[in-house]
N, C-alpha and C. Protein backbone atom coordinates (compact mmCIF):
# COMPACT_ATOMS: atom_id res chain seq x y z
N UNK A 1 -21.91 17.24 6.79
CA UNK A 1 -21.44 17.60 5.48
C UNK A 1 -20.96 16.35 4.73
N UNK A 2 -20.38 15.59 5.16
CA UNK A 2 -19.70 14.22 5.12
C UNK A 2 -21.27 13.11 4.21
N UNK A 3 -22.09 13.29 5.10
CA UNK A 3 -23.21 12.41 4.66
C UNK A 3 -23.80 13.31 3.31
N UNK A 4 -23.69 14.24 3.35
CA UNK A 4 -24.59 15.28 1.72
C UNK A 4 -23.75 14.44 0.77
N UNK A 5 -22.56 14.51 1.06
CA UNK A 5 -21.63 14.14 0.02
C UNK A 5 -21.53 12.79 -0.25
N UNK A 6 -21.85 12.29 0.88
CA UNK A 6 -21.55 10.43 0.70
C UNK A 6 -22.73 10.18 -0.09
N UNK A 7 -24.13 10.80 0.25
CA UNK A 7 -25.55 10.62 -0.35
C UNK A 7 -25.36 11.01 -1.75
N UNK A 8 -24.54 12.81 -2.08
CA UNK A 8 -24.78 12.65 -3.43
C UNK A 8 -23.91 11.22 -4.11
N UNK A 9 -22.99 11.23 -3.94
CA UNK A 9 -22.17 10.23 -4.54
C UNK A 9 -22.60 8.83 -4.68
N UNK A 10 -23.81 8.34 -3.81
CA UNK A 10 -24.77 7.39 -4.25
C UNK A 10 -25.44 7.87 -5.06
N UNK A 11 -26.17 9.14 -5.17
CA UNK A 11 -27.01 9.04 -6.58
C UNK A 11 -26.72 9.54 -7.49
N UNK A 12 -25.20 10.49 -8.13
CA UNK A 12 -25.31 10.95 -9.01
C UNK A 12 -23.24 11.30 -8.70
N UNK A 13 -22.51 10.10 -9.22
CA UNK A 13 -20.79 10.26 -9.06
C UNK A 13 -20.74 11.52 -9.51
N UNK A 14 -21.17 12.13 -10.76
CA UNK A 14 -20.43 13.59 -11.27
C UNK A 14 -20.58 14.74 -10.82
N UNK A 15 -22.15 14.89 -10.00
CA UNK A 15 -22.12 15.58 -9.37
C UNK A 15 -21.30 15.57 -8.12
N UNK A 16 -21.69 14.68 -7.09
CA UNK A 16 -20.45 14.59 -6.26
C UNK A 16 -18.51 14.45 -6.26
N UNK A 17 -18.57 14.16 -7.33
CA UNK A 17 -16.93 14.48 -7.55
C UNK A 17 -16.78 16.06 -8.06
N UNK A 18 -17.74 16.57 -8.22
CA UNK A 18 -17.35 18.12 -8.73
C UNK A 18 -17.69 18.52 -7.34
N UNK A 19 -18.54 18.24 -6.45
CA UNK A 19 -19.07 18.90 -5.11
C UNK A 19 -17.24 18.63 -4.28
N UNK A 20 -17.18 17.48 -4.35
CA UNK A 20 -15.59 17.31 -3.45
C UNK A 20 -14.47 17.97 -4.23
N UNK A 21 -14.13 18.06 -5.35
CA UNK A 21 -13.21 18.91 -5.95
C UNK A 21 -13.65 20.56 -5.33
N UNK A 22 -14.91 21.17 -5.59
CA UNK A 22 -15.06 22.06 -5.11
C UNK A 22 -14.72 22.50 -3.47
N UNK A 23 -15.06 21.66 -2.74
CA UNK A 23 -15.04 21.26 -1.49
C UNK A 23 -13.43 21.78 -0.91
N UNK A 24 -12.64 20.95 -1.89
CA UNK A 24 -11.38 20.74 -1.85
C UNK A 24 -10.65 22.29 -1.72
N UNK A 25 -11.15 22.74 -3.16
CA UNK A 25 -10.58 24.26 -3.28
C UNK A 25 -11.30 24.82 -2.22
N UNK A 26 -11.74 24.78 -2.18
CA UNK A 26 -13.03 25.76 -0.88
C UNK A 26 -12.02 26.06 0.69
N UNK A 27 -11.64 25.05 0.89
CA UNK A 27 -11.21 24.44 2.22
C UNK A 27 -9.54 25.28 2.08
N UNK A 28 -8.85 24.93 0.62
CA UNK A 28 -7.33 24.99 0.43
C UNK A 28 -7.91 26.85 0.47
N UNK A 29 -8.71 27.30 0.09
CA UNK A 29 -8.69 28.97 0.11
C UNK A 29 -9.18 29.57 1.02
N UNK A 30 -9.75 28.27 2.04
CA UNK A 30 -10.10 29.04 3.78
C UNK A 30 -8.36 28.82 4.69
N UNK A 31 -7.53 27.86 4.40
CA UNK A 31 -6.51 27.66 4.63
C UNK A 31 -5.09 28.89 4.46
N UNK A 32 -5.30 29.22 3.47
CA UNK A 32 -4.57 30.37 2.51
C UNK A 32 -5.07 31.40 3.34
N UNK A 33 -6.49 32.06 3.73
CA UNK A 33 -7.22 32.94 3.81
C UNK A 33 -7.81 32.88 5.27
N UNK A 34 -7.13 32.82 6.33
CA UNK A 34 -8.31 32.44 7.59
C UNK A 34 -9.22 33.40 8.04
N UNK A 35 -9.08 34.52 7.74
CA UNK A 35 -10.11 36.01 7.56
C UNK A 35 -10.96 35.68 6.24
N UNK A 36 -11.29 34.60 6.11
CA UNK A 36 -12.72 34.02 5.51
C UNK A 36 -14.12 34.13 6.04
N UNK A 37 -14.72 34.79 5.96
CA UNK A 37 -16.11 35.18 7.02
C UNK A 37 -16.94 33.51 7.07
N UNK A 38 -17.45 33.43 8.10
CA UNK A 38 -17.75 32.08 8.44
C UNK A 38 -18.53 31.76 7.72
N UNK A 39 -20.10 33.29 7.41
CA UNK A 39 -20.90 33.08 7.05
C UNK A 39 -20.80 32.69 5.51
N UNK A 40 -19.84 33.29 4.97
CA UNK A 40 -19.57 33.17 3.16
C UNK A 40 -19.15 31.78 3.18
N UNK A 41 -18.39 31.06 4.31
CA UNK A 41 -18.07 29.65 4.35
C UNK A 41 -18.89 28.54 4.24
N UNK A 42 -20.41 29.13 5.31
CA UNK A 42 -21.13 28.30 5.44
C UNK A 42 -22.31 28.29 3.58
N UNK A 43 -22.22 29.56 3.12
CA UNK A 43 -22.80 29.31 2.24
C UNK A 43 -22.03 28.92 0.91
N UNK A 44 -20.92 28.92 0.93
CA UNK A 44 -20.31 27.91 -0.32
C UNK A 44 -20.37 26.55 0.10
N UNK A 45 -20.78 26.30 1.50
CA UNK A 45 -20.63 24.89 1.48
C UNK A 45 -22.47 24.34 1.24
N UNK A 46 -23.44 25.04 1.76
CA UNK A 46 -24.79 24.89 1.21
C UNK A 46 -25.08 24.64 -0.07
N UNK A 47 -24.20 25.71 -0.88
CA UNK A 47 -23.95 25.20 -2.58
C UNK A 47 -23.39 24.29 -2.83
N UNK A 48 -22.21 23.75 -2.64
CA UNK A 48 -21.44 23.03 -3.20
C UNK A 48 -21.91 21.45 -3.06
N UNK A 49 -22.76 21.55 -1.55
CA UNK A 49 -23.14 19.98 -1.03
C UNK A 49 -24.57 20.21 -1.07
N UNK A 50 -25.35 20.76 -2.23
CA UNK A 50 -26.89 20.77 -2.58
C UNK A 50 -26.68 19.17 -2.70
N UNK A 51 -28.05 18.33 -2.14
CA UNK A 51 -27.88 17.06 -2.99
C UNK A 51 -28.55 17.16 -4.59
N UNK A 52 -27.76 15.65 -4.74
CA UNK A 52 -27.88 15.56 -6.41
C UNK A 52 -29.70 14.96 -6.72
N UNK A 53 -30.21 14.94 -8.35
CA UNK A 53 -31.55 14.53 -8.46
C UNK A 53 -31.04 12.95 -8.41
N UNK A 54 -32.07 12.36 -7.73
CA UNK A 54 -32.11 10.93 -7.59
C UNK A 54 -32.00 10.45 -8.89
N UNK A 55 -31.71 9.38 -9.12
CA UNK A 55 -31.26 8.46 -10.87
C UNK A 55 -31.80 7.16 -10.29
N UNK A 56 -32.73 6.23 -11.10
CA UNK A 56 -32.68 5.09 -10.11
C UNK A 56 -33.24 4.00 -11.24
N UNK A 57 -32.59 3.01 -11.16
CA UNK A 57 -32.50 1.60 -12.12
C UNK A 57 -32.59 0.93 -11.48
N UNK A 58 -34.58 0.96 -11.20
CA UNK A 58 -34.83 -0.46 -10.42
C UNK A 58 -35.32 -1.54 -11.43
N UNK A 59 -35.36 -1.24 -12.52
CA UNK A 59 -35.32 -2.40 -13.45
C UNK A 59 -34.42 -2.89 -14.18
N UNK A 60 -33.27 -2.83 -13.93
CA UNK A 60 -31.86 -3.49 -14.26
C UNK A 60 -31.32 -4.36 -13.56
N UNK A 61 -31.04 -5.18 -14.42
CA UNK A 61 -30.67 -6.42 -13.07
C UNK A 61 -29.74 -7.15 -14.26
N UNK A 62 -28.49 -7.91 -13.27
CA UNK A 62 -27.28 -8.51 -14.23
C UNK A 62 -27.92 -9.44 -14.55
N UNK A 63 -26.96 -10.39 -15.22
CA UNK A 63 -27.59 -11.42 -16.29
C UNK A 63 -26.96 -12.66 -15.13
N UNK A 64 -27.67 -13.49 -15.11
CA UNK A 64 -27.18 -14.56 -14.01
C UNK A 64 -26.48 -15.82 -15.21
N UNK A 65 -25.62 -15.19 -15.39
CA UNK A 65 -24.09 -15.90 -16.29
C UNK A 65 -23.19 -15.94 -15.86
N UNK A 66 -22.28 -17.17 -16.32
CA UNK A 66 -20.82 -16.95 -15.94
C UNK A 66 -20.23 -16.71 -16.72
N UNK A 67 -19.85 -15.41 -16.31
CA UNK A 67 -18.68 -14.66 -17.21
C UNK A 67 -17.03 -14.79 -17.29
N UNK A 68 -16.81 -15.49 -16.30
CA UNK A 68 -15.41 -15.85 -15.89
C UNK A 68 -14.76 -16.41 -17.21
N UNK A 69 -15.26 -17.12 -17.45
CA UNK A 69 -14.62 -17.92 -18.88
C UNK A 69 -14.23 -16.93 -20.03
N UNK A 70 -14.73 -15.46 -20.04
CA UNK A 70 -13.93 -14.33 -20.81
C UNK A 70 -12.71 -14.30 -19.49
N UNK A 71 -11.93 -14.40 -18.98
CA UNK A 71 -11.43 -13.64 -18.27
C UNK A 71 -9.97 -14.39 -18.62
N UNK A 72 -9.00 -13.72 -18.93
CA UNK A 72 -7.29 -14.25 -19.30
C UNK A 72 -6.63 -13.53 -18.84
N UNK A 73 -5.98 -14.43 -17.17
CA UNK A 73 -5.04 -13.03 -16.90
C UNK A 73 -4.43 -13.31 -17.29
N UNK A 74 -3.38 -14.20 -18.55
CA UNK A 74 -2.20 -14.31 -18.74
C UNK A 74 -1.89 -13.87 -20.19
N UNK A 75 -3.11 -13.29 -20.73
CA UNK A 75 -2.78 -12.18 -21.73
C UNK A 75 -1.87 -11.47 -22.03
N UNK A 76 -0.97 -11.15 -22.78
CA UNK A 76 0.29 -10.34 -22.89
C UNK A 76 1.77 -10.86 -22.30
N UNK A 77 1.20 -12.01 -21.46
CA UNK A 77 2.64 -12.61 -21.18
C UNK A 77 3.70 -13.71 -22.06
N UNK A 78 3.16 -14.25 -23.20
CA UNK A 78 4.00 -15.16 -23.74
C UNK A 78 4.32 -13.71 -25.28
N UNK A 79 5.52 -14.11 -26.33
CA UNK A 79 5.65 -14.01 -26.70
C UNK A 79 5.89 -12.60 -27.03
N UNK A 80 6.66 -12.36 -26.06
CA UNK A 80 7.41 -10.71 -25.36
C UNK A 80 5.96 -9.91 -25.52
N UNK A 81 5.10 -10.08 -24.90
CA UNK A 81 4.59 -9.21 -24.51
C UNK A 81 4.24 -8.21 -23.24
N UNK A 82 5.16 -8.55 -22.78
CA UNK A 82 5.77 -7.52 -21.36
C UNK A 82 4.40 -6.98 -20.36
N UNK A 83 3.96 -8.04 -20.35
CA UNK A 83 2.86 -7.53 -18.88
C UNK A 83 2.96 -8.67 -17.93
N UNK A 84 3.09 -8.26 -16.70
CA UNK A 84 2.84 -9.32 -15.90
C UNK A 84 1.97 -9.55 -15.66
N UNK A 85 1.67 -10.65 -15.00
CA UNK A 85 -0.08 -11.12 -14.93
C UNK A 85 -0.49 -10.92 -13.48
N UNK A 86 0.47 -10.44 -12.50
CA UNK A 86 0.03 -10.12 -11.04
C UNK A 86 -0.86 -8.87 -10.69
N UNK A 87 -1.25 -9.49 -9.90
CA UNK A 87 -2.35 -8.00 -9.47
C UNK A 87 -2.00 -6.90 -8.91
N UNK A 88 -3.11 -6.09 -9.59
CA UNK A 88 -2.37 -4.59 -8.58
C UNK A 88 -3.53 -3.58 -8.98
N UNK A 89 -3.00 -2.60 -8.65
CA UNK A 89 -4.01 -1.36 -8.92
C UNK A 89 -3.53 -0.50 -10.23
N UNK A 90 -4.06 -0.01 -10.66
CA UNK A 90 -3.41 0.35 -12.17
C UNK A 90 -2.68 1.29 -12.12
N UNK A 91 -1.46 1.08 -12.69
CA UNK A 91 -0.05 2.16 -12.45
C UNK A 91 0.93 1.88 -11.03
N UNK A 92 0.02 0.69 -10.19
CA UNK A 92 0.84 0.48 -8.59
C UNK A 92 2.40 0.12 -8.79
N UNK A 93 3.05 0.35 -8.26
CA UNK A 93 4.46 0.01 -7.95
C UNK A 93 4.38 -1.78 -7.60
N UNK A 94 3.59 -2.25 -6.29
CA UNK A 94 4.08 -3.25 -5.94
C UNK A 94 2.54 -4.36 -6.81
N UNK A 95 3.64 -4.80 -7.64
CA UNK A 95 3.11 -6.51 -8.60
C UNK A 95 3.44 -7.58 -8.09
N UNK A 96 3.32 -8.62 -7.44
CA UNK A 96 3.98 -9.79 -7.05
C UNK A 96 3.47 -11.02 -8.25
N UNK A 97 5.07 -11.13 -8.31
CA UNK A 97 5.32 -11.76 -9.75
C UNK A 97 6.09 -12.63 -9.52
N UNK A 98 6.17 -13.93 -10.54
CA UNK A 98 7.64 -14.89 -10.51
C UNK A 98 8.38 -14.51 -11.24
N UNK A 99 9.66 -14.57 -10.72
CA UNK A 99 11.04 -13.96 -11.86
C UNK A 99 11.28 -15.53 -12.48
N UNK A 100 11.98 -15.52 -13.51
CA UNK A 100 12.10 -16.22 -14.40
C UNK A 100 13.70 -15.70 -14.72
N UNK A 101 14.26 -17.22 -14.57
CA UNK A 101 15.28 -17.11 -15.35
C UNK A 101 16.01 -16.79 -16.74
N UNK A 102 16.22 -15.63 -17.28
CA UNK A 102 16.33 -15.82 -18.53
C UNK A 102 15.80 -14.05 -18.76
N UNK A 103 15.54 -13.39 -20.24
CA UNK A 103 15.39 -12.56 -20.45
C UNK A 103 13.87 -12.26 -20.17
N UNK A 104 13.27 -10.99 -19.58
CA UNK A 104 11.97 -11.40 -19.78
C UNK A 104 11.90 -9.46 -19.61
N UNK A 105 11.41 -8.64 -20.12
CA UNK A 105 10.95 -7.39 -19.40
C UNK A 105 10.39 -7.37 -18.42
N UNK A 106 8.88 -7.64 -18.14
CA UNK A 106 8.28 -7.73 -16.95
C UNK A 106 8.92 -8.45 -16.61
N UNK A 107 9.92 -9.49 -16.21
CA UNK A 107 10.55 -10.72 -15.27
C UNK A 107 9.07 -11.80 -15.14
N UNK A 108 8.47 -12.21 -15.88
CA UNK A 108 7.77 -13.00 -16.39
C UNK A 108 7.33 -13.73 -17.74
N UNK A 109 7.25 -14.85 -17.87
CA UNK A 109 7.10 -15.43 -19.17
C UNK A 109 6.13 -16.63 -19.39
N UNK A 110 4.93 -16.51 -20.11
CA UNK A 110 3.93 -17.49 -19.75
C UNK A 110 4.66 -19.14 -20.52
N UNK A 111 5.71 -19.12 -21.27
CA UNK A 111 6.22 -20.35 -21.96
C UNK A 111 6.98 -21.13 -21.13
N UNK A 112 6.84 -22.04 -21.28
CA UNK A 112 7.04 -23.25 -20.10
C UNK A 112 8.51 -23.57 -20.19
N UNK A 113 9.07 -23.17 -20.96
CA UNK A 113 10.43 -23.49 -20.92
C UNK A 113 11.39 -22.63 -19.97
N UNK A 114 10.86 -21.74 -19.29
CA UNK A 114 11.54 -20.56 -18.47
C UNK A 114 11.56 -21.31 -17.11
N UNK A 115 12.41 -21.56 -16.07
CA UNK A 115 12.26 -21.61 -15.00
C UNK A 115 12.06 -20.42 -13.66
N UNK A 116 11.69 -20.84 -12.97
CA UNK A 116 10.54 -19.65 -12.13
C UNK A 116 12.27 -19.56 -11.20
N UNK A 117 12.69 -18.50 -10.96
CA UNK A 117 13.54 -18.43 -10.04
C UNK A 117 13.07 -17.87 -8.72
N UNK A 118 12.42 -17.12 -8.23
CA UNK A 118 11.71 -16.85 -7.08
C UNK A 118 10.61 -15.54 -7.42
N UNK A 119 10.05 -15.33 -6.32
CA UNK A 119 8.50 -14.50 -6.07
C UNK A 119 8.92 -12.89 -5.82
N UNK A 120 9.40 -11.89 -6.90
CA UNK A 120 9.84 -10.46 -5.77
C UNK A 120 8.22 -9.45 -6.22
N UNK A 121 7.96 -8.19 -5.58
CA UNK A 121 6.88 -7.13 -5.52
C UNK A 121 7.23 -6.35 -6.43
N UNK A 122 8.39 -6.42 -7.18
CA UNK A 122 8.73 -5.08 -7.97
C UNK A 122 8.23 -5.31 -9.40
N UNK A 123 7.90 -4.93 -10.16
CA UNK A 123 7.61 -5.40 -11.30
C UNK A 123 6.71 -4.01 -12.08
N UNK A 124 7.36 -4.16 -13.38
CA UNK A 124 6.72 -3.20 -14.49
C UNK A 124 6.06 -3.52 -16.01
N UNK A 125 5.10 -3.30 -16.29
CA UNK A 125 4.49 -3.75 -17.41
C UNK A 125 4.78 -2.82 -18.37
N UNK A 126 5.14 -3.69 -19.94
CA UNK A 126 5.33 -2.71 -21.30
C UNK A 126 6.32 -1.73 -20.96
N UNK A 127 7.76 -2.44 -20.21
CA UNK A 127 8.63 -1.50 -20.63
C UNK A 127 8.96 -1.58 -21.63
N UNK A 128 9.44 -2.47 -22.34
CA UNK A 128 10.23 -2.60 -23.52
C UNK A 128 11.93 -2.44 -22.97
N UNK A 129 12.03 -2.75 -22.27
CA UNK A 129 13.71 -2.39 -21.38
C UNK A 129 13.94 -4.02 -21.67
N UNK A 130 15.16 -4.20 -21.13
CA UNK A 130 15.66 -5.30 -20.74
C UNK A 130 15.18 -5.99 -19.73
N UNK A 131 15.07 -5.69 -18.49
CA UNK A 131 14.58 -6.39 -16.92
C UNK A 131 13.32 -5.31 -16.69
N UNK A 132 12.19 -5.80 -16.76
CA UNK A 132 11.28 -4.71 -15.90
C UNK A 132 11.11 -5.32 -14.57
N UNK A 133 11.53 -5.92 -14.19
CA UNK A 133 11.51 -7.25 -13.19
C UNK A 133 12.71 -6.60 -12.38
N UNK A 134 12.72 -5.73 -11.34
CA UNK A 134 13.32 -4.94 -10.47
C UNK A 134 14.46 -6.69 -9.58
N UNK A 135 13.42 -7.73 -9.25
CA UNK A 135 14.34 -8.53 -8.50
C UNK A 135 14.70 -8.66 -7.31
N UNK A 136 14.06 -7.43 -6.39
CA UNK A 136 14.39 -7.33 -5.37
C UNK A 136 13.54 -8.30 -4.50
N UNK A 137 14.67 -8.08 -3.36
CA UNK A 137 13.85 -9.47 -2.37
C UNK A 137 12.85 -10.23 -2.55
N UNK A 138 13.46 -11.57 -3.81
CA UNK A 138 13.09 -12.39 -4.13
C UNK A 138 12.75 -13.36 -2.83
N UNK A 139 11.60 -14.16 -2.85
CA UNK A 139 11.34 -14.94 -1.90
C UNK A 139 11.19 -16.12 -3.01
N UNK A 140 11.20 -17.75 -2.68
CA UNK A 140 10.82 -18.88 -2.73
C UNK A 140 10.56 -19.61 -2.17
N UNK A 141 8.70 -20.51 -2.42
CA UNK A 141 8.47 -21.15 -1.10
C UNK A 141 8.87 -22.76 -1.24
N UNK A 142 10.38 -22.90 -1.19
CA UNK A 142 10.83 -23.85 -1.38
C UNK A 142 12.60 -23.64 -0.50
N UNK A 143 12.69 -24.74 -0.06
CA UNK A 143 14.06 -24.83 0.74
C UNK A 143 15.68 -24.93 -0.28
N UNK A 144 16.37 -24.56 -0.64
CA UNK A 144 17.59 -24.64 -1.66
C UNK A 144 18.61 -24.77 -0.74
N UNK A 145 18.78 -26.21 -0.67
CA UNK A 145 19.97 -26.30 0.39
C UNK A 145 21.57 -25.92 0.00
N UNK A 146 21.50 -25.68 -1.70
CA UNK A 146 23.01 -25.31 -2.37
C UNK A 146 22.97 -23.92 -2.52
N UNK A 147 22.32 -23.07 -2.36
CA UNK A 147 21.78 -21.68 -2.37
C UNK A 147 20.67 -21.43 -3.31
N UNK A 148 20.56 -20.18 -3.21
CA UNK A 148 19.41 -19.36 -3.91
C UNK A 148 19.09 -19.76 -5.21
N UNK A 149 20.02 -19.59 -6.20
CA UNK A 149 19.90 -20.04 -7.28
C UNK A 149 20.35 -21.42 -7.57
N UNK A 150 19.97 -22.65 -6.69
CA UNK A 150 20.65 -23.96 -7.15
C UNK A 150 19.01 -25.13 -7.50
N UNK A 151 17.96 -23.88 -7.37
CA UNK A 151 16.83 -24.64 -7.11
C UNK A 151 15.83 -23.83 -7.97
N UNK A 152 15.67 -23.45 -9.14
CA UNK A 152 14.68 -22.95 -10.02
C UNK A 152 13.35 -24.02 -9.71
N UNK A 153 12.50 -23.63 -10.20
CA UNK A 153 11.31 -24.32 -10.36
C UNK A 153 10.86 -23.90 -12.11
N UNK A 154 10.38 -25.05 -12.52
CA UNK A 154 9.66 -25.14 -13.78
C UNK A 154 8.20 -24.44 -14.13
N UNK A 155 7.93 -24.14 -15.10
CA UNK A 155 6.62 -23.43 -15.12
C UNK A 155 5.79 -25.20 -15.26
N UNK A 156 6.16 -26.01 -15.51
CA UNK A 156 5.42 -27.07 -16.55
C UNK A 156 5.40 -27.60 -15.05
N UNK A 157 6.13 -28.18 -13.93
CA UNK A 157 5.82 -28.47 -12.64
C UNK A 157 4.30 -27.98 -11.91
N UNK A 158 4.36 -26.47 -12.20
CA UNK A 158 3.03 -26.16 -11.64
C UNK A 158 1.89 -26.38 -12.22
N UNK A 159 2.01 -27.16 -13.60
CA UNK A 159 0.39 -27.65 -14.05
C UNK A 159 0.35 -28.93 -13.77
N UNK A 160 0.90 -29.69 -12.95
CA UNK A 160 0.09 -30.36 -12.21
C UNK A 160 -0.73 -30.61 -11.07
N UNK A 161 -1.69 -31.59 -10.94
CA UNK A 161 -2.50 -31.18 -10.09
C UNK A 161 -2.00 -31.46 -8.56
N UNK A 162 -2.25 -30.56 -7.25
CA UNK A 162 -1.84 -30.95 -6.39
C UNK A 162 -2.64 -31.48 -5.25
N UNK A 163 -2.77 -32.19 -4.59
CA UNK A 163 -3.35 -32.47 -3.23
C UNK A 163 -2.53 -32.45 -2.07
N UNK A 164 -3.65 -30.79 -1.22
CA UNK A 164 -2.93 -31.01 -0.12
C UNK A 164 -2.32 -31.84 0.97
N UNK A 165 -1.12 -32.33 1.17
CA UNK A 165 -0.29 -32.84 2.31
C UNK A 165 -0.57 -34.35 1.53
N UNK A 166 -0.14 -34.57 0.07
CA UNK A 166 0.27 -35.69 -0.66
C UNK A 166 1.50 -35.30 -0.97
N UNK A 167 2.35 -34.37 -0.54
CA UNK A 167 3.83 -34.21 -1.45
C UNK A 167 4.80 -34.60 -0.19
């Protein structure tokens, strides 16, 4: 059953996301219902996992460009625009971001005048709040022998160039 579904979902996503939504209820109302006759089971599942009509674009092919040069992750970060530029999955909880000393919503700021105070996972884009920059267990990969906060780092430090095991 597993492979009908994995197959439609190679050739045709809408059908197979309606076959697994169906699937879904199917299963939650044999659950609810265990005096479900096997045979009515086996034939909602014959329906539901018909495969899909093949679709096929064997004459499409990408453009052998580099597209990278559209790509800005630091979009929305200068000039309060409250997104952080760390990765994640869209809507995820954990962003790993640099906090920045100073006001920032997301706890990020692409202007060089902010110093980087350490690395935490919490982070929120377009609050419009004060701190979207949660703060928690900040890490820095740097030693602060006067404590935590006696050792910011500069944003303008990290545009230079580095070579490994020259510092």
């Amino acid at each position: 059953m597993i492979k009908i579904v994995l197959r439609s979902l190679q050739r045709n996503h809408l059908v197979a996301g309606l076959a697994c939504f169906f699937l879904g209820a199917l299963y939650f109302e044999w659950q609810l219902n265990p005096h479900l006759s096997t045979s009515k089971l086996k034939q909602a599942l014959r329906t539901y996992t018909a495969p899909a009509p093949a679709t096929r674009h064997s004459n499409f092919t990408l453009p052998n460009k580099d597209l990278t040069r559209h790509v800005r992750p630091l979009i929305g970060t200068a000039n309060n625009g409250n997104v952080c530029p760390g990765a994640s999955i869209p809507f995820g909880m954990v962003k790993i971001n640099p906090d920045i000393i100073g006001v920032s919503p997301p706890g990020y700021a692409a202007d060089v005048d902010q110093p980087i105070r350490g690395f935490s996972m919490m982070h929120d884009s377009g609050t419009g709040g004060v701190l979207g920059s949660y703060g928690n267990f900040e890490i820095m990969p740097v030693i602060c022998p006067d404590g935590f906060n006696s050792c910011p780092t500069w944003n303008t430090g990290r545009t230079k160039y580095r070579v490994p095991g020259s510092d």
